[in-house]
C-alpha atoms as a PDB file:
ATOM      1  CA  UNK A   1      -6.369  13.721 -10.637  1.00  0.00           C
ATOM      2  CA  UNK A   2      -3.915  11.269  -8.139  1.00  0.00           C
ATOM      3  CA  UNK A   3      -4.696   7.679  -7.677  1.00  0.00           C
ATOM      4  CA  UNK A   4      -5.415   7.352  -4.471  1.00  0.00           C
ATOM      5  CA  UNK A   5      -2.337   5.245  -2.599  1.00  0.00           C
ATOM      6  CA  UNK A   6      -4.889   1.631  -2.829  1.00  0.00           C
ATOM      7  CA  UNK A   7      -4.864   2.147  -6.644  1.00  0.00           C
ATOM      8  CA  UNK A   8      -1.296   2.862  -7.224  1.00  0.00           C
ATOM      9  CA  UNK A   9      -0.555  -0.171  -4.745  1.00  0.00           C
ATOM     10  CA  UNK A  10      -2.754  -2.805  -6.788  1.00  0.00           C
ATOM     11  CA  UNK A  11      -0.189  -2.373  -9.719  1.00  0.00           C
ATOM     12  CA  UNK A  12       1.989  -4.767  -7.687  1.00  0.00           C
ATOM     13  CA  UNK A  13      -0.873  -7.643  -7.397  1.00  0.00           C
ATOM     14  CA  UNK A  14       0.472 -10.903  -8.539  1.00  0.00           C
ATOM     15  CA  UNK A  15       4.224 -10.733  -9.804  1.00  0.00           C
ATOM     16  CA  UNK A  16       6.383 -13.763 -10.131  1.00  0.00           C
ATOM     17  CA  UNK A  17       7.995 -14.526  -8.204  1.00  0.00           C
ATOM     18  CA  UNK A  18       6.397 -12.217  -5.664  1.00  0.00           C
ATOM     19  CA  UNK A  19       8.688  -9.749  -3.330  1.00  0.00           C
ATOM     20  CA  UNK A  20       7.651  -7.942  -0.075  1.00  0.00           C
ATOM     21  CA  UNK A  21       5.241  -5.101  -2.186  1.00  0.00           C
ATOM     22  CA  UNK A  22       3.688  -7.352  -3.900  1.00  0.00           C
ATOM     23  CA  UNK A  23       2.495  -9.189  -1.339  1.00  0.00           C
ATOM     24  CA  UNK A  24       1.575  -6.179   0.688  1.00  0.00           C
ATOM     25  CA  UNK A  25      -0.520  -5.628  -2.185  1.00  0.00           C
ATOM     26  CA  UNK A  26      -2.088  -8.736  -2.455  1.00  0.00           C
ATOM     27  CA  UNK A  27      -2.960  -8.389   1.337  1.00  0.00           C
ATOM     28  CA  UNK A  28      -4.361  -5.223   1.023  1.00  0.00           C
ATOM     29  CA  UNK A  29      -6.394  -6.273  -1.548  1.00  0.00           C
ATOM     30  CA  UNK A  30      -8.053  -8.694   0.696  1.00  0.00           C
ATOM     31  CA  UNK A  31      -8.394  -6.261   3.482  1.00  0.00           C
ATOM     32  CA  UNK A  32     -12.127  -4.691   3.175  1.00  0.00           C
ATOM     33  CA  UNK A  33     -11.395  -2.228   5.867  1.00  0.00           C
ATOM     34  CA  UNK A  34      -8.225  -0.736   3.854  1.00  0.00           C
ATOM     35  CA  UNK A  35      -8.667   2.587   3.621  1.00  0.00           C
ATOM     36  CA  UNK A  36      -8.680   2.883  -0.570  1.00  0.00           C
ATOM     37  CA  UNK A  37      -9.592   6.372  -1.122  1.00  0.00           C
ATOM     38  CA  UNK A  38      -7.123   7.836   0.770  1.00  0.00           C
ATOM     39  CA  UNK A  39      -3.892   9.383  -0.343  1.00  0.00           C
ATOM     40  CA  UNK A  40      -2.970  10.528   3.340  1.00  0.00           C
ATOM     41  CA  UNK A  41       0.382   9.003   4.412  1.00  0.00           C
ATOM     42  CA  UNK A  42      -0.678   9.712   8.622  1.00  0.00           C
ATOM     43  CA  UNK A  43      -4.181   7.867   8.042  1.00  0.00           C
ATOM     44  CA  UNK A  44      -3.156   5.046   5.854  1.00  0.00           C
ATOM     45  CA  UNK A  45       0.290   4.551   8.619  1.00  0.00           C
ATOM     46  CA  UNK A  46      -1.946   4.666  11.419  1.00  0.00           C
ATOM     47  CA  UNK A  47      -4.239   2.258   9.954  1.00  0.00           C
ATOM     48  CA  UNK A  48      -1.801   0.362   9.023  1.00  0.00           C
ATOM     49  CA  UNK A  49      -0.183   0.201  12.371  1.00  0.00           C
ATOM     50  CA  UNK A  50      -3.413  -0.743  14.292  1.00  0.00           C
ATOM     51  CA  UNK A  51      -5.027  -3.417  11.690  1.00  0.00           C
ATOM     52  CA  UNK A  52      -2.744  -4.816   9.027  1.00  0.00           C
ATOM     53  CA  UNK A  53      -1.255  -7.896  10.962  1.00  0.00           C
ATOM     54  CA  UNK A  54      -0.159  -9.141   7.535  1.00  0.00           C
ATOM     55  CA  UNK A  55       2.619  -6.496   6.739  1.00  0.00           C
ATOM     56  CA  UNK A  56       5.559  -8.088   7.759  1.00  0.00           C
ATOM     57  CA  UNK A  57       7.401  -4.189   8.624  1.00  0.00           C
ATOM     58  CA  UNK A  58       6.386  -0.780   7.817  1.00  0.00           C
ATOM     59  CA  UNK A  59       9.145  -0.372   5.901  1.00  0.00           C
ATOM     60  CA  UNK A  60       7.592  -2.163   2.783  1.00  0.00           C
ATOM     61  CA  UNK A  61       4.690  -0.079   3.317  1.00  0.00           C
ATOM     62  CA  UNK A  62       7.413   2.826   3.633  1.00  0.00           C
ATOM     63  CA  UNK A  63       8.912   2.144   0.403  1.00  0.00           C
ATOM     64  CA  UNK A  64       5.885   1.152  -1.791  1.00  0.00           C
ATOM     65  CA  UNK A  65       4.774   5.090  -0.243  1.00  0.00           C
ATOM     66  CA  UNK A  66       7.474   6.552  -1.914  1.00  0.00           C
ATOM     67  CA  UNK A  67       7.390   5.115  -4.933  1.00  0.00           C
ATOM     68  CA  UNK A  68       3.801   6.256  -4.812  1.00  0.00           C
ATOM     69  CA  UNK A  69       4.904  10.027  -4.028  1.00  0.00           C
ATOM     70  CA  UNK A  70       7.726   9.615  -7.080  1.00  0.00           C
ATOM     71  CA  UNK A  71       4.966   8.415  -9.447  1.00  0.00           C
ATOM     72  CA  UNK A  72       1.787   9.765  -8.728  1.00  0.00           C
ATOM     73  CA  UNK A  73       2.258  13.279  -6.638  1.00  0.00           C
ATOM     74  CA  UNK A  74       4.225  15.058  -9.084  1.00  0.00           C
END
C-alpha cells in the first residue's frame, strides 16, 4: 500500500538547517485543510495553487512530488 503524498512529505519535518522541502513540510503540517489522503498530483496542485500561501513556488512542491513518485509509486 502507497503513503499517501502528506505522509511521504512529513519525513522532511524539522531538518537542520532547514531547506525549501522541509519547510513546505512543516507548513503543511500546520495546514488542517491539506488534503493528506490523497496521492493525486492534479488535486493536491490545485489545492495547492488556491490555498497554500506559504509555499514560496510550486516548484518545491514539484520536486518534493517527484521524489515522492521515485520512492513510493514504484
Amino acid at each position: 500500500m502507497r503513503k499517501s503524498f502528506y505522509h511521504f512529505l512529513m519525513k522532511y519535518r524539522h531538518p537542520k538547517p532547514p531547506d525549501d522541502i522541509s519547510e513546505f513540510a512543516n507548513a503543511a503540517f500546520r495546514d488542517h485543510g491539506f488534503p493528506k489522503n490523497s496521492e493525486d498530483y492534479e488535486e493536491i496542485t490545485l489545492y495547492l495553487e488556491l490555498n497554500a500561501d506559504y509555499l514560496k513556488s510550486m516548484a518545491v512542491f514539484d520536486e518534493a512530488w517527484q521524489e515522492y513518485v521515485q520512492t513510493e509509486q514504484r
